[in-house]
Structure formats: C-alpha cells, structure tokens
Protein backbone atom coordinates (compact mmCIF):
# COMPACT_ATOMS: atom_id res chain seq x y z
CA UNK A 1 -203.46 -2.80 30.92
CA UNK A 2 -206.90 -2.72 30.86
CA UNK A 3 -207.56 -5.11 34.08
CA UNK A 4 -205.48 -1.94 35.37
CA UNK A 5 -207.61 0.80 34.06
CA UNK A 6 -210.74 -1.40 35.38
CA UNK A 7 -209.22 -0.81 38.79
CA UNK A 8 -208.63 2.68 38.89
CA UNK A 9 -211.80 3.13 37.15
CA UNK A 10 -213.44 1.37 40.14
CA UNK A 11 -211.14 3.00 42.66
CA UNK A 12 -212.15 6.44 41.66
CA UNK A 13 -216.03 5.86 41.33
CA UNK A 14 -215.97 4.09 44.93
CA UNK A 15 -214.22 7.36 46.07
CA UNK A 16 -216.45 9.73 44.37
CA UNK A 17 -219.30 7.26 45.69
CA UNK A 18 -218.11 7.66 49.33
CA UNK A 19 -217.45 11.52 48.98
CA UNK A 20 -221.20 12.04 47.27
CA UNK A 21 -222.45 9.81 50.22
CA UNK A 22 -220.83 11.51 53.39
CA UNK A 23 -222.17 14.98 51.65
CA UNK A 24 -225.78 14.25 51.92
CA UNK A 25 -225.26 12.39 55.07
CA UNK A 26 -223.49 15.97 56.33
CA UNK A 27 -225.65 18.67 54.12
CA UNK A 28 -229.14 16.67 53.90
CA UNK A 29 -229.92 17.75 57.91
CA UNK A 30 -228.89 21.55 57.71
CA UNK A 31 -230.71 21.38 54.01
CA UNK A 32 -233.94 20.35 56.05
CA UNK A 33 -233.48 22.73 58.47
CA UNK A 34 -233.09 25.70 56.54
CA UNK A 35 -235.79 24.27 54.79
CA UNK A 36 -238.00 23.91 57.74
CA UNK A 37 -237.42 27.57 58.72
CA UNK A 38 -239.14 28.90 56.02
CA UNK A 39 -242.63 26.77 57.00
CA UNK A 40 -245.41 27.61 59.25
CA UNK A 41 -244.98 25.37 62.41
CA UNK A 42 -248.04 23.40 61.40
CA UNK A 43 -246.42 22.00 57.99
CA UNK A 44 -243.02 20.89 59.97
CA UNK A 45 -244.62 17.32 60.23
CA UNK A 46 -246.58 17.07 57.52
CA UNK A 47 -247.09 13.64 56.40
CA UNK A 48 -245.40 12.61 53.63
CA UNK A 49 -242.69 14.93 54.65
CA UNK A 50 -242.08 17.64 52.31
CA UNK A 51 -238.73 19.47 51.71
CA UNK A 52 -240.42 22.42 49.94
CA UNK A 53 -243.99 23.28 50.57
CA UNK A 54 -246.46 25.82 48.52
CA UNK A 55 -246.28 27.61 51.79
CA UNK A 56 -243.24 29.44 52.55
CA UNK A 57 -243.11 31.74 54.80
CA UNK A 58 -241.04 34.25 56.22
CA UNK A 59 -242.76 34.30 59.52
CA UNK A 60 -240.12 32.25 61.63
CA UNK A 61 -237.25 35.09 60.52
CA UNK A 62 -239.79 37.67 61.29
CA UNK A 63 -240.42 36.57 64.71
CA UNK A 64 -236.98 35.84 65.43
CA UNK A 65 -235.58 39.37 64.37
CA UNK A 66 -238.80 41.36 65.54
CA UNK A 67 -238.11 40.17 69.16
CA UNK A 68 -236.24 42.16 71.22
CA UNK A 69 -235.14 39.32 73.76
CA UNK A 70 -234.01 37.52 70.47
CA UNK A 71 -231.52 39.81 69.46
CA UNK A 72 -230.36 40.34 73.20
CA UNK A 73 -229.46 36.71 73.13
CA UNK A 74 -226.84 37.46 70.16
CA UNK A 75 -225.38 40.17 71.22
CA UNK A 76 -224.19 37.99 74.49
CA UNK A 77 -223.18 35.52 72.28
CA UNK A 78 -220.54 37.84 70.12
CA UNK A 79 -219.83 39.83 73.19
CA UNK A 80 -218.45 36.81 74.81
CA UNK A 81 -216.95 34.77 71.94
CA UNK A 82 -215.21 37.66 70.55
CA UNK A 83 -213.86 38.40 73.96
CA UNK A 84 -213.16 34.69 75.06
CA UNK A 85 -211.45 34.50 71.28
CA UNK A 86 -209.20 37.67 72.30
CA UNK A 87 -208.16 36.93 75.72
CA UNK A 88 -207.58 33.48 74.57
CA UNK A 89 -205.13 34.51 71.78
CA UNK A 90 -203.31 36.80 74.06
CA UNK A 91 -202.93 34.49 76.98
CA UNK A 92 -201.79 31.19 74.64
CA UNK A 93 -199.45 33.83 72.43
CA UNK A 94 -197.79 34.30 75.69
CA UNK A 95 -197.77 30.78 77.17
CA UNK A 96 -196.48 29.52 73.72
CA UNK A 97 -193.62 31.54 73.30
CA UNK A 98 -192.83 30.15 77.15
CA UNK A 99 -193.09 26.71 75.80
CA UNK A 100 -191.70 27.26 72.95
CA UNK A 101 -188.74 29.40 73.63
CA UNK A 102 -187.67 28.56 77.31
CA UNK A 103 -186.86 26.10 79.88
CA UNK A 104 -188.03 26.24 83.24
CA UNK A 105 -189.01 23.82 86.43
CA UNK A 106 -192.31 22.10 86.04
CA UNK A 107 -192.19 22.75 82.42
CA UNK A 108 -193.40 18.79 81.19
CA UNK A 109 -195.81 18.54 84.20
CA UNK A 110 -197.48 21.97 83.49
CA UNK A 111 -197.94 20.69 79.61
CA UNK A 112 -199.33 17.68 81.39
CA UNK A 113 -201.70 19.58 83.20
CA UNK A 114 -202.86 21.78 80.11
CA UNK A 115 -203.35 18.58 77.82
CA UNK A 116 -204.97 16.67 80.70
CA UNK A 117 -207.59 19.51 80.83
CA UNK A 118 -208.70 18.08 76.93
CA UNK A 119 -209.56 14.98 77.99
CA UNK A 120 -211.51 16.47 81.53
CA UNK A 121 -215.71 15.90 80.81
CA UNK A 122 -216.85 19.46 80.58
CA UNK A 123 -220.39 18.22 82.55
CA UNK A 124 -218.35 16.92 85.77
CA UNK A 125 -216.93 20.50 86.19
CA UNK A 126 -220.44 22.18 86.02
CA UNK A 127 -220.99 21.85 90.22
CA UNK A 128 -216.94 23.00 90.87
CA UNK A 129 -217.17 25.84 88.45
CA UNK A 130 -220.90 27.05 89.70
CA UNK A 131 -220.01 27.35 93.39
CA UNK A 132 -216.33 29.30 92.18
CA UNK A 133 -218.43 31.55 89.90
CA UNK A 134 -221.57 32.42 92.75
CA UNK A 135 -218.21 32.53 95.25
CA UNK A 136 -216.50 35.15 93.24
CA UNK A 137 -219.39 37.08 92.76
CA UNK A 138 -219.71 36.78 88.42
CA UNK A 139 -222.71 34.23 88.77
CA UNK A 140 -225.02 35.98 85.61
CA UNK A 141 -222.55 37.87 84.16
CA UNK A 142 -220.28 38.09 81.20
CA UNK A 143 -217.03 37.99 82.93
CA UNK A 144 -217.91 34.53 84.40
CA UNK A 145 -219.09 33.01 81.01
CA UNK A 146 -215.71 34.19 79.31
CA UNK A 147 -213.40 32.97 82.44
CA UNK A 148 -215.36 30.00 82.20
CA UNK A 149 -214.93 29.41 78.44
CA UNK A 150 -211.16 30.19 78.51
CA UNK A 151 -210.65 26.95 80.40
CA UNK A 152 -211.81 25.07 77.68
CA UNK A 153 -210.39 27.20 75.05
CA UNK A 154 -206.83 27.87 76.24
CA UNK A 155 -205.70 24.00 76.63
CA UNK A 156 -206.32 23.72 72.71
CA UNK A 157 -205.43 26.76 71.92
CA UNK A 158 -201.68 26.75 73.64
CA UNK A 159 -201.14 23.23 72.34
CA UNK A 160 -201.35 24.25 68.57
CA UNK A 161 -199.51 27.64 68.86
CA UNK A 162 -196.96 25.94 70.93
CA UNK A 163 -196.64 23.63 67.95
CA UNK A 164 -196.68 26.12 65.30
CA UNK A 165 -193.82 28.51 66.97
CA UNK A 166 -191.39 25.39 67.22
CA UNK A 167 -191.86 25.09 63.15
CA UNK A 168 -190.18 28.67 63.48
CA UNK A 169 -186.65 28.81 63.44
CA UNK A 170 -184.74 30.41 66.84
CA UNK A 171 -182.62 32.53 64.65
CA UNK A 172 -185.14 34.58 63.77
CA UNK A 173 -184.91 35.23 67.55
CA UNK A 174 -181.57 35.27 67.87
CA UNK A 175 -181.05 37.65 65.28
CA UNK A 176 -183.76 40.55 66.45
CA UNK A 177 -181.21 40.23 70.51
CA UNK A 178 -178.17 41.04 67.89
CA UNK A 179 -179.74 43.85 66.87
CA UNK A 180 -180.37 45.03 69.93
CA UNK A 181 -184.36 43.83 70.50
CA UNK A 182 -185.73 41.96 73.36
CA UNK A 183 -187.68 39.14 73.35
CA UNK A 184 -190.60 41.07 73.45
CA UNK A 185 -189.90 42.35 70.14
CA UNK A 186 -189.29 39.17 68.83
CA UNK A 187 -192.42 37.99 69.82
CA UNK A 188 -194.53 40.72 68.76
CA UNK A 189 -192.34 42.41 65.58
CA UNK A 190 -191.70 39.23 64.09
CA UNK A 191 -192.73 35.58 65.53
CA UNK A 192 -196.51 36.91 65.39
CA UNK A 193 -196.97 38.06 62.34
CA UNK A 194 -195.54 34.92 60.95
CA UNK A 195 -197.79 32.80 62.62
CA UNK A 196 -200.44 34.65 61.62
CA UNK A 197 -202.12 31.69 59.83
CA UNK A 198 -201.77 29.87 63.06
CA UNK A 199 -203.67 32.23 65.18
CA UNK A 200 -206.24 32.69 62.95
CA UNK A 201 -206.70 28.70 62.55
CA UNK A 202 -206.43 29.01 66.55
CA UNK A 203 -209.17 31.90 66.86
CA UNK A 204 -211.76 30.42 64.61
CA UNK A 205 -211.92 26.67 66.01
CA UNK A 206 -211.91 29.46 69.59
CA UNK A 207 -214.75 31.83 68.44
CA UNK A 208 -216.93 28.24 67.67
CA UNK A 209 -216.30 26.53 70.94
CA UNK A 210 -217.53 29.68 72.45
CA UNK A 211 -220.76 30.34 70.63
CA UNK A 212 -222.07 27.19 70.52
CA UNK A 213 -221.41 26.35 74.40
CA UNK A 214 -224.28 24.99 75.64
CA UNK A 215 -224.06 23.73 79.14
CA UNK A 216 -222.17 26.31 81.04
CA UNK A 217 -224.50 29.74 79.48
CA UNK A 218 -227.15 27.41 81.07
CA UNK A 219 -225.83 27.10 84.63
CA UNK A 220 -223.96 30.05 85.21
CA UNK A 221 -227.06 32.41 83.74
CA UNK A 222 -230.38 33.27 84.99
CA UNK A 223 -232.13 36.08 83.29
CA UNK A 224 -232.37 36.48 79.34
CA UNK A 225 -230.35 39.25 79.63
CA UNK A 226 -227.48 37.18 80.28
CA UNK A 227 -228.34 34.18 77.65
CA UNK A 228 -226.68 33.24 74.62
CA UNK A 229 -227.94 31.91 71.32
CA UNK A 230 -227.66 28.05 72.24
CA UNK A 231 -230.26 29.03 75.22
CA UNK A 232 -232.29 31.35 73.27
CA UNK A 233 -233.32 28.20 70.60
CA UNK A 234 -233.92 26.11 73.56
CA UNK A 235 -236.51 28.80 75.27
CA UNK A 236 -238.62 27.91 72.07
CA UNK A 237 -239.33 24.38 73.58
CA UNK A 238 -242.39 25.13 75.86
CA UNK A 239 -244.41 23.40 78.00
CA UNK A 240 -247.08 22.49 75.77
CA UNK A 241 -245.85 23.21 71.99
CA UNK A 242 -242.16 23.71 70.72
CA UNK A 243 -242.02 26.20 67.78
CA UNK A 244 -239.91 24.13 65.32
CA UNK A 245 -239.92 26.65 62.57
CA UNK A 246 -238.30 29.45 64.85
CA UNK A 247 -235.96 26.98 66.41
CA UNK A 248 -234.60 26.21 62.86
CA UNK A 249 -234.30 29.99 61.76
CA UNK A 250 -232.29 31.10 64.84
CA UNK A 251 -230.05 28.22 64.17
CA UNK A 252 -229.33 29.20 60.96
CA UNK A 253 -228.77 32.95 62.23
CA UNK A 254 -227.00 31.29 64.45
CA UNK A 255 -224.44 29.80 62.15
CA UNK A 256 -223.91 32.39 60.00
CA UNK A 257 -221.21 34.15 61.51
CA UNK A 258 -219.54 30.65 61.98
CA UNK A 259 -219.67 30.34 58.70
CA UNK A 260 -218.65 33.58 57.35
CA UNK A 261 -215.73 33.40 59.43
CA UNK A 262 -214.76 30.07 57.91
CA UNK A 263 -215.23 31.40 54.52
CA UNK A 264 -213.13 34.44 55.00
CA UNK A 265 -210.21 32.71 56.67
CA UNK A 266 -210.94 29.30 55.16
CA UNK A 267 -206.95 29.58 53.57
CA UNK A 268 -205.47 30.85 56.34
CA UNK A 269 -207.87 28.21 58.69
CA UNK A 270 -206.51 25.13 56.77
CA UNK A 271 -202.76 26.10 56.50
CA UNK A 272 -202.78 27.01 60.44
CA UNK A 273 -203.98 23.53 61.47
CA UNK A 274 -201.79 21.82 58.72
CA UNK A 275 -198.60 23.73 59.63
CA UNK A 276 -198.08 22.83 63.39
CA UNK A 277 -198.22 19.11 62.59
CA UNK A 278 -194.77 19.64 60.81
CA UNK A 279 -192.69 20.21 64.20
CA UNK A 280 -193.90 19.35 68.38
C-alpha cells in the first residue's frame, strides 16, 4: 500500500507542480505589465529590473484617459465589437437552424466552404479585402471594419451553434408545428432561449476576436477617428522614443472589458463550449 500512496503522492505534487508552473508562465507577463503601467517611462528598464518601484505613478492612466484621441480609439473599438458580436449572432442563429434543421443542395460543400474559411491566413486576404472595401466605398469607416470582422467571426461562430442546436431534440420542434407555430417560433420562442449558454459562449470568444483585431483596423483605417484600441497602443511607438508605461496602461484598459465579460458569463462561457461537443 504504501509504494501506492508514494505514487499518488508523487502524481498529485507533479500536477500541482505543472499547474503552479503554467500560472506564472501565463500571469508573470500581464503581472509585469500592469506593473509597468504604474512607472514613469524612465524606470521601465531599470537595471536590476524591478517589479515594484518607490515610484509609482499614476501618470500613464492619466495620460491615457486625459486624451481625447485616446478615448476616441475605444469607443470604435466597442462600437464595432458590440456590433460585429450582434450581427454575428443573428446571422449564425439563422444559418444554424438551416444546418441544423434542413436539407438542401450544396448543403456539405457550403459547410466546406465555411470551415475552410478557419484555416484561410487572415494576412493573405488583407490586399483582396482592401481593394473590395475602397471599391464599395466603406474604406475608413465602421461598416467596413464590422463586414470585415464578420468573415472571420461567422465561420466559428456557425460551426459551434450548428453543433449546439443538433444536441437539441427535433421534437421540441415538432411539437411547437402541432400547436400550430412555425418554425420561426420554434426558433425564436423556444430553440433560442435554450441555447442561451451557447450563444453567449459564441458572443464572448466573438466580442474578443473583434477587439483585439489588429491587422485589418490597420489597413482598412486612416484617420484616428476611425482607429481602434490595438492601433491606439501602437501610435505610442514613435520615431525616436516608445512610451512603454502608456502602452502597458491602455492594454490593461484594454482588457478589462474582456475580462469582465468573462467573469460575468464565465458559467454560461464554459458550459456553451462544453455542450456542443456532445452531438455534430
């Protein structure tokens, strides 16, 4: 027995060992950068490095929330994730009841096309999607970050609701066209609200892939009053001197609602992503 106990002993302390070690190897960098937004930019490389320094200093969040431009930059960014989040919702709701529910031609090589679209490089559609955007006239805009956006967005996002409506049982269909209902009302009366933890797992992993989009808000925008957060921390690399300090409070601002979001839904987030693995 106790060669046994040994084991488990060791088993559990090489677990705990690996889950203490991926923590700091995950929270040690955001710990140093919340960290270094509360030094002057002259003690970021300090030598030897110091986590906390006699120092601190509000003067990063100050410049960051004093600046008008600063601000502007996000309220772009929750203008167009909340509205890429929405649209995207609304559009995969639909597609995955399609899916889901019916049979029709092209069905397999339309799911094709939507998964293929996952494993596309987002940087060799940067040229295609520029000229579409200056052709249709939304170069600089909001409507042509959020179209853009959706691509990325709705492949995911129709995949796992797709998933999560076959776990649902077609009576529940079936038994709202006895009683008269369409399949509208089925959709919206009852298969929605009982995916409810599904669409919000959906329209968190959404509302992330849209605020922290980098490349796109970059080539499809030209004045600050068009830029998102992601563009707004790199403006604060100039020419000469990069303020480090700001840098690492905006990003922190900047996760915030990411995180709040996670926090509020965290239940709901987990059991959405969990429950379309049961049934494709």
């Amino acid at each position: 027995m106790a060669p046994v106990k040994a084991r488990r002993l060791l088993a559990k302390a090489g677990v705990v060992t690996g889950l203490v070690a991926g923590g700091l190897f995950a929270g040690l960098p955001v710990l140093w950068m919340l960290s270094t937004s509360f030094k002057r930019n002259g003690e970021v490389f300090a030598s030897p490095p110091q986590l906390l320094t006699e120092g601190f200093s509000l003067d990063a969040y100050r410049a960051i929330l004093g600046n008008g431009a600063q601000l502007r930059f996000f309220l772009n960014s929750y203008i167009v994730a909340f509205a890429v989040t929405i649209l995207t919702l609304l559009v995969a709701v639909l597609a995955g009841y399609a899916f889901s529910r019916f049979r029709f031609p092209f069905q397999k090589t339309i799911n094709a096309v939507i998964i293929s679209v996952q494993a596309v490089p987002p940087i060799t559609l940067v040229i295609p999607y520029f000229g579409l955007i200056v052709a249709l006239g939304l170069y600089d805009t909001y409507a042509g970050l959020i179209l853009t956006h959706m691509v990325f967005t709705l492949p995911y996002a129709i995949i796992m609701i797709t998933a999560y409506l076959n776990t649902l049982p077609k009576e529940l269909d079936e038994s709202v066209k006895v009683d008269g209902g369409s399949g509208w009302t089925a959709l919206w009366r009852i298969l929605v609200p009982v995916s409810v933890p599904g669409l919000v797992a959906v329209g968190v992993y959404t509302f992330m892939i849209s605020w922290n989009e980098y490349l796109f808000a970059l080539t499809l925008t030209r004045t600050d009053e068009m830029r998102t957060v992601p563009i707004g921390i790199q403006l604060l690399m100039g020419q000469h001197s990069y303020e480090w300090n700001q840098m690492m409070a905006m990003s922190i601002l900047g996760s915030i609602p990411v995180l709040i979001l996670f926090l509020i839904f965290q239940r709901r987030f987990i059991g959405g992503l969990t429950a379309g693995a049961v049934k494709t």
